[in-house]
C-alpha atoms as a PDB file:
ATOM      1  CA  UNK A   1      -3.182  32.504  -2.898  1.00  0.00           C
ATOM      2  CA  UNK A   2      -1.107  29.653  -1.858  1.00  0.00           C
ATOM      3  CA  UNK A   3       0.926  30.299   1.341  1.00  0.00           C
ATOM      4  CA  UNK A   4       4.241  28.795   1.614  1.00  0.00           C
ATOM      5  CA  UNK A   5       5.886  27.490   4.956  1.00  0.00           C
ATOM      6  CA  UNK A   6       9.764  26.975   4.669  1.00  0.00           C
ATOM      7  CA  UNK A   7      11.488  24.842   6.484  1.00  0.00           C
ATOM      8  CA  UNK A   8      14.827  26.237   7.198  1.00  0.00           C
ATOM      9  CA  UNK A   9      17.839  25.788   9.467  1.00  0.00           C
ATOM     10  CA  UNK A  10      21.286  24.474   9.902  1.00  0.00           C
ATOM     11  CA  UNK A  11      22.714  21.498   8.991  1.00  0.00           C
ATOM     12  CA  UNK A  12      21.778  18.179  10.504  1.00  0.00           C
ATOM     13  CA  UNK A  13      18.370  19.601  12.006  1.00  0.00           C
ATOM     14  CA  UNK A  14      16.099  17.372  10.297  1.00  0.00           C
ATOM     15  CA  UNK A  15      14.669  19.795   7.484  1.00  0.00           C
ATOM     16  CA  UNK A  16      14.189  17.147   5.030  1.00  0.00           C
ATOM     17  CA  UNK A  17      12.338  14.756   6.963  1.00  0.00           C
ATOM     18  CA  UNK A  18      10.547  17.183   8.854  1.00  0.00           C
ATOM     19  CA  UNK A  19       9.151  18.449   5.288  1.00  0.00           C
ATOM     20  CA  UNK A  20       8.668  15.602   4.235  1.00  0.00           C
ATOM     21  CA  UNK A  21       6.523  14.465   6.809  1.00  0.00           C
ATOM     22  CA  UNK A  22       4.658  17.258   7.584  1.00  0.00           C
ATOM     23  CA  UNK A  23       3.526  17.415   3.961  1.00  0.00           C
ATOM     24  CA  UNK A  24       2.353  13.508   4.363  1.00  0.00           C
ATOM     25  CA  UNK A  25       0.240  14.899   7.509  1.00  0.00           C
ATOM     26  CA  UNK A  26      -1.409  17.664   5.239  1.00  0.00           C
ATOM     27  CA  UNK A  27      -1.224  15.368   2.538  1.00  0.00           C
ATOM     28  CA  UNK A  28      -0.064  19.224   0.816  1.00  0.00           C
ATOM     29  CA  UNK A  29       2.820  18.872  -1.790  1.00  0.00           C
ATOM     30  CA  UNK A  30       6.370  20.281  -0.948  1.00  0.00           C
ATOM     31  CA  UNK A  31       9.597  21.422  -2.585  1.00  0.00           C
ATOM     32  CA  UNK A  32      12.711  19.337  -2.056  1.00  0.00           C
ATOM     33  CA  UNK A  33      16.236  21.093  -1.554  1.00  0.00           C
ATOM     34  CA  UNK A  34      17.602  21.702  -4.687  1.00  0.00           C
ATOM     35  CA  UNK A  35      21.191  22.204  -3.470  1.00  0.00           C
ATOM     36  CA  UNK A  36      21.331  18.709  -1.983  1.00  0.00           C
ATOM     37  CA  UNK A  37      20.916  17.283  -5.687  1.00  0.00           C
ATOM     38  CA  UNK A  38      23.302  20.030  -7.535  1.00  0.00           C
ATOM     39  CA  UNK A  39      26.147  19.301  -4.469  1.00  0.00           C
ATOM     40  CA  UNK A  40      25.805  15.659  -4.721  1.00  0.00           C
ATOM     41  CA  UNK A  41      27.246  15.863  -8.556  1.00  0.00           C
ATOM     42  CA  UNK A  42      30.131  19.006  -7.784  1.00  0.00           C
ATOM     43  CA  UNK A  43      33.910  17.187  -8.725  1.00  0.00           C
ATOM     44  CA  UNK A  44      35.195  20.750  -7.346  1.00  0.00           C
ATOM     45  CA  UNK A  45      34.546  23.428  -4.807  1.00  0.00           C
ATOM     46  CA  UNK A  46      31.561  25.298  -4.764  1.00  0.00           C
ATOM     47  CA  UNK A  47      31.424  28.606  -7.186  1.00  0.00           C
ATOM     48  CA  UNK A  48      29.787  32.029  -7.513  1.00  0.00           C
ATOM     49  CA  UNK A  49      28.512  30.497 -10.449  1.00  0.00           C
ATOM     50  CA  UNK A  50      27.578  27.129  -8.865  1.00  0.00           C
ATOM     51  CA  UNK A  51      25.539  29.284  -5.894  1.00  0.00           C
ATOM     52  CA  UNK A  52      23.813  30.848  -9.059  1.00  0.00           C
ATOM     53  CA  UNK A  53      22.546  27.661 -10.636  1.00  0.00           C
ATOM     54  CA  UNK A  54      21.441  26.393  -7.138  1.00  0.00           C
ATOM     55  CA  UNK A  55      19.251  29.722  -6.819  1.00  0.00           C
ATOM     56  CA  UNK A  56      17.892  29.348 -10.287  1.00  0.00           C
ATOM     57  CA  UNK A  57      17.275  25.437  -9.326  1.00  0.00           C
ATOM     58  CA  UNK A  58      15.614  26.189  -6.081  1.00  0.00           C
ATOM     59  CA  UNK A  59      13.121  29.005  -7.703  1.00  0.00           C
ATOM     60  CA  UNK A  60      12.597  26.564 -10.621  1.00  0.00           C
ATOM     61  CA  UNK A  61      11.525  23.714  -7.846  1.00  0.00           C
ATOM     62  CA  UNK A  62       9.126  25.940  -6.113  1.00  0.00           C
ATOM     63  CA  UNK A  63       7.916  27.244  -9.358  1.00  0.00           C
ATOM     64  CA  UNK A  64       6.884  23.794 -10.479  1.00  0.00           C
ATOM     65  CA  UNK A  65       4.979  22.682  -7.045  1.00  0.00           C
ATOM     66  CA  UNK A  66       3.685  25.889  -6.976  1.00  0.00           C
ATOM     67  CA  UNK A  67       2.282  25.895 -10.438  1.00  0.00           C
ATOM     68  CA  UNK A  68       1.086  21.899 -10.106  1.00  0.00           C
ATOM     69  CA  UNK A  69      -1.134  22.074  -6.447  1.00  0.00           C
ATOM     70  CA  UNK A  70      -4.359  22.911  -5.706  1.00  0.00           C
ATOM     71  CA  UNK A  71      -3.603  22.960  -2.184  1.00  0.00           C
ATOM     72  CA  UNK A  72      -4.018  26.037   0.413  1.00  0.00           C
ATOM     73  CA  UNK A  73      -0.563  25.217   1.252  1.00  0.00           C
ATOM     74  CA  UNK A  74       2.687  24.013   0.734  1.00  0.00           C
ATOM     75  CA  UNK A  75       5.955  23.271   2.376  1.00  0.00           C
ATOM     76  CA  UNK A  76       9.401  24.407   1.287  1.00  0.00           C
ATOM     77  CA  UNK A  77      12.624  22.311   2.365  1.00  0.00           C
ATOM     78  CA  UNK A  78      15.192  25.491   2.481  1.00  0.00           C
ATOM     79  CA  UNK A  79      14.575  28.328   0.758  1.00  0.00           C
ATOM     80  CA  UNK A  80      17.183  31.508  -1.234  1.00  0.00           C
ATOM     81  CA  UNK A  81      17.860  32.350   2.022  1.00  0.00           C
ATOM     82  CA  UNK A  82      20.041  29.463   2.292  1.00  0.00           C
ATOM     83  CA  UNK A  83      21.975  30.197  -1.043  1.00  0.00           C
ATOM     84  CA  UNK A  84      22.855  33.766   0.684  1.00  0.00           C
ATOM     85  CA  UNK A  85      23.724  32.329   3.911  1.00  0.00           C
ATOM     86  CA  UNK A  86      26.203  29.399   2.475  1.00  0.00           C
ATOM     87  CA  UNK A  87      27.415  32.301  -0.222  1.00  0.00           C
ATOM     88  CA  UNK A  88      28.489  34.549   2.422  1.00  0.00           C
ATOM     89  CA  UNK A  89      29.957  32.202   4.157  1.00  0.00           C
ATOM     90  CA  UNK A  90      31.910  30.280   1.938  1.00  0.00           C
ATOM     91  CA  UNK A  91      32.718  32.894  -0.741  1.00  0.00           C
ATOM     92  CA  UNK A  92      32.763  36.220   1.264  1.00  0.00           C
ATOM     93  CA  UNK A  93      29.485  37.355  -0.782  1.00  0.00           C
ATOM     94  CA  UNK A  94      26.228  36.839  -2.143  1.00  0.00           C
ATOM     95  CA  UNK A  95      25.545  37.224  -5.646  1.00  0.00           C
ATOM     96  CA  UNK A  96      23.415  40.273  -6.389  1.00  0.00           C
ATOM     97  CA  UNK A  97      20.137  38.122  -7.972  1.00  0.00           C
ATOM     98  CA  UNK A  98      20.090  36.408  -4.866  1.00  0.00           C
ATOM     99  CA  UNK A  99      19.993  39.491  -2.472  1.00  0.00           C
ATOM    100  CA  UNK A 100      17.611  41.321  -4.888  1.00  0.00           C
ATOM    101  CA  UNK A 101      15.133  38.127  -4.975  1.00  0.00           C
ATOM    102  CA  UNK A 102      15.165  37.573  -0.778  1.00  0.00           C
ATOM    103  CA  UNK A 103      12.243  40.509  -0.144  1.00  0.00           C
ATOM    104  CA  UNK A 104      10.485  39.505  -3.305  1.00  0.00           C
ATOM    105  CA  UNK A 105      10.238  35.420  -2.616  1.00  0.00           C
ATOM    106  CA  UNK A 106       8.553  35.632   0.766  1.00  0.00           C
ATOM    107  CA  UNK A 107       7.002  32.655   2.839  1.00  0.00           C
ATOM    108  CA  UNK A 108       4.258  33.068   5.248  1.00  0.00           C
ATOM    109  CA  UNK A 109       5.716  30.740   7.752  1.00  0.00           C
ATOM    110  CA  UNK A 110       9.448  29.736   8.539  1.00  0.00           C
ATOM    111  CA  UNK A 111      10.186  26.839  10.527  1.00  0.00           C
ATOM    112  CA  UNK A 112      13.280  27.487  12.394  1.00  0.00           C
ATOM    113  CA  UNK A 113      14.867  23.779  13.527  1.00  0.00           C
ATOM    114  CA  UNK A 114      16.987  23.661  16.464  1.00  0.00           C
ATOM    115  CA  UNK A 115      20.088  22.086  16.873  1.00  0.00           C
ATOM    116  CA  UNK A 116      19.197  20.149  19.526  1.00  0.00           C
ATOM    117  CA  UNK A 117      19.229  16.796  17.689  1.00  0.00           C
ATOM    118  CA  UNK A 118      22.474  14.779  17.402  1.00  0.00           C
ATOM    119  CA  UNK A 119      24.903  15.208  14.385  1.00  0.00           C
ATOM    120  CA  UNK A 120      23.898  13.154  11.548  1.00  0.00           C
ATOM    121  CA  UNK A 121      27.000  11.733   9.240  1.00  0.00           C
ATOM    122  CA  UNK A 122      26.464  12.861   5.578  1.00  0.00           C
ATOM    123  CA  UNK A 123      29.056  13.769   2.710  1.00  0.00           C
ATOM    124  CA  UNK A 124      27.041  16.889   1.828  1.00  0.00           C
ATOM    125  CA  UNK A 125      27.522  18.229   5.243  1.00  0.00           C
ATOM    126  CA  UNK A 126      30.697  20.215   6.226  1.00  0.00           C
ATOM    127  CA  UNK A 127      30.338  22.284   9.874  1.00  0.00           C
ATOM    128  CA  UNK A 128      29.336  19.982  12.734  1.00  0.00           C
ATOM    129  CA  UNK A 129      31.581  22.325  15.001  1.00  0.00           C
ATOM    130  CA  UNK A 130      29.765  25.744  14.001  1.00  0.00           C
ATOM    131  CA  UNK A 131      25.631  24.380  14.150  1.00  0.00           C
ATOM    132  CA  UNK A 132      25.478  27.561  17.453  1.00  0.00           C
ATOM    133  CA  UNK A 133      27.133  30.055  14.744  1.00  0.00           C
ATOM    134  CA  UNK A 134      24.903  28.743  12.017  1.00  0.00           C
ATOM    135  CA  UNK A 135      21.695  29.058  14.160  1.00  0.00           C
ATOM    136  CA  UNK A 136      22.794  32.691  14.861  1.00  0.00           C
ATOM    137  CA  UNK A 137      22.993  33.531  11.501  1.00  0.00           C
ATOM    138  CA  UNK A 138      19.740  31.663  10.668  1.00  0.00           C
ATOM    139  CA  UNK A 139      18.260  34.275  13.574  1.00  0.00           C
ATOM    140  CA  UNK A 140      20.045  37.219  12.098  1.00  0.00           C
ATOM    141  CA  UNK A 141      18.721  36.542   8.746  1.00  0.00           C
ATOM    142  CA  UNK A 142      15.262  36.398   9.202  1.00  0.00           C
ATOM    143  CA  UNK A 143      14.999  38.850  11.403  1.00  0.00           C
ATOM    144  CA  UNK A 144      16.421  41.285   8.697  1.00  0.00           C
ATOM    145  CA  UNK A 145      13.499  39.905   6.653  1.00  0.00           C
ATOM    146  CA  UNK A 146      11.334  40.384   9.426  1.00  0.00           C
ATOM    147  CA  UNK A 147      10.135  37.267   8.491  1.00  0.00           C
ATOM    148  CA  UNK A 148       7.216  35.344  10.474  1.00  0.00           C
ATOM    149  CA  UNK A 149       8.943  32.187  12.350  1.00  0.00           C
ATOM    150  CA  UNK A 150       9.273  29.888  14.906  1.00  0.00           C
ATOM    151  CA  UNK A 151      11.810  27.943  16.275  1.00  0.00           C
ATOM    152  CA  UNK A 152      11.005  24.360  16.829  1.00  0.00           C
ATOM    153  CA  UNK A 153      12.987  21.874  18.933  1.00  0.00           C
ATOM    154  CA  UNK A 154      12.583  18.523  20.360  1.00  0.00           C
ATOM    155  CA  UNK A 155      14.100  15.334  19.777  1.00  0.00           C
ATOM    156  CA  UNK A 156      11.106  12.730  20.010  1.00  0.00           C
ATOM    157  CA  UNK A 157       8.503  15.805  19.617  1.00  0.00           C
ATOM    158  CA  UNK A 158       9.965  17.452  16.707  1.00  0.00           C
ATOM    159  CA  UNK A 159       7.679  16.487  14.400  1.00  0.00           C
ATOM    160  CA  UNK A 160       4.477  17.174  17.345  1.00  0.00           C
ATOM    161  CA  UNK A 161       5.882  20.704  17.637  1.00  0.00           C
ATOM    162  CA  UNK A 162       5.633  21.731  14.515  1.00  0.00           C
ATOM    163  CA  UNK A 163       2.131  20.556  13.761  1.00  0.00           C
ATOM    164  CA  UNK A 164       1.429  22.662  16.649  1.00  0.00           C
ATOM    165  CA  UNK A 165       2.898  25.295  15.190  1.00  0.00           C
ATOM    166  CA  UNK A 166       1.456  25.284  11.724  1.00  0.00           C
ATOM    167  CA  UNK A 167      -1.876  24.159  13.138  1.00  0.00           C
ATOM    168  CA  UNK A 168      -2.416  27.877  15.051  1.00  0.00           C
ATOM    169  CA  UNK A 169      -0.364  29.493  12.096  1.00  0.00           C
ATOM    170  CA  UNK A 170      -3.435  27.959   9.781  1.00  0.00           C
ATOM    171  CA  UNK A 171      -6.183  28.760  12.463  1.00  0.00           C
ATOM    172  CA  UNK A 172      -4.701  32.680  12.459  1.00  0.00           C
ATOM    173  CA  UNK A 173      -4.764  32.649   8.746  1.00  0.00           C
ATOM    174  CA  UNK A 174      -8.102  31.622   8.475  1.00  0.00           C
ATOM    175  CA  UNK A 175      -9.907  33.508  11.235  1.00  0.00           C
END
């Protein structure tokens, strides 16, 4: 079975290039944010519907890597859990498929990045003045999933920290 790690947290943590690196040092494949595409092309504020397609998108993403690797492992920039979080919080609620799918597409590992890098600039990118809230919820989230993860900070080490991390996550999994 192919374990999943998802990289997860809020805004301006460094998620993508974190993933996108970390797969390069496990030469592993991994699933880009499907949201970030879908949001880039909105001409309005963000729907019930829209949060739908960028589930289905996300599953469909991880689906595909999934279904094209013959690796042990790959990693996941965001998961569903996102769609929930940025549904709650931007529409009061989280569609039903969403909450129904979060116990049924689990991931063996999340990363949890900090907020203790500096506040990257980007269009797609709205809270700069609520990353401590965001964090919270990130905690309160997977803890209701009793998920397995990790926080990892750092601002030159970042990308150290979480090989670290994933390297005695692999050596428990394989013991």
């Amino acid at each position: 079975m192919i374990k999943k790690i998802a990289i997860v947290g809020p805004e301006s943590t460094g998620k993508s290039t974190i993933t996108k690196l970390l797969a390069k040092h496990y030469d592993t494949l991994w699933v880009s944010e499907f949201a970030r595409y879908y949001c880039a092309a909105l001409t309005a504020p963000c729907t019930m519907q829209d949060e739908i397609n960028m589930f289905h998108g996300q599953v469909a993403l991880e689906e595909s890597v999934l279904a094209m690797t013959e690796k042990d492992f790959i990693f996941c920039d965001t998961t569903i859990l996102t769609v929930k979080i940025w549904s709650d919080e931007m529409l009061g609620e989280t569609p039903q498929m969403v909450l129904d799918a979060l116990n049924e597409r689990t991931y063996d590992l999340y990363l949890l990045l900090d907020i203790d890098l500096p506040w990257q600039e980007d269009p797609l990118r709205d809270f700069p003045h609520m990353r401590e809230h965001f964090m919270s919820v990130w905690h309160k989230e997977l803890k209701n999933l009793n998920a397995n993860y990790v926080v990892v900070g750092g601002i030159e080490d970042r990308l150290q920290n979480a090989i670290t991390v994933i390297d005695q996550f692999l050596e428990i999994k394989t013991a």
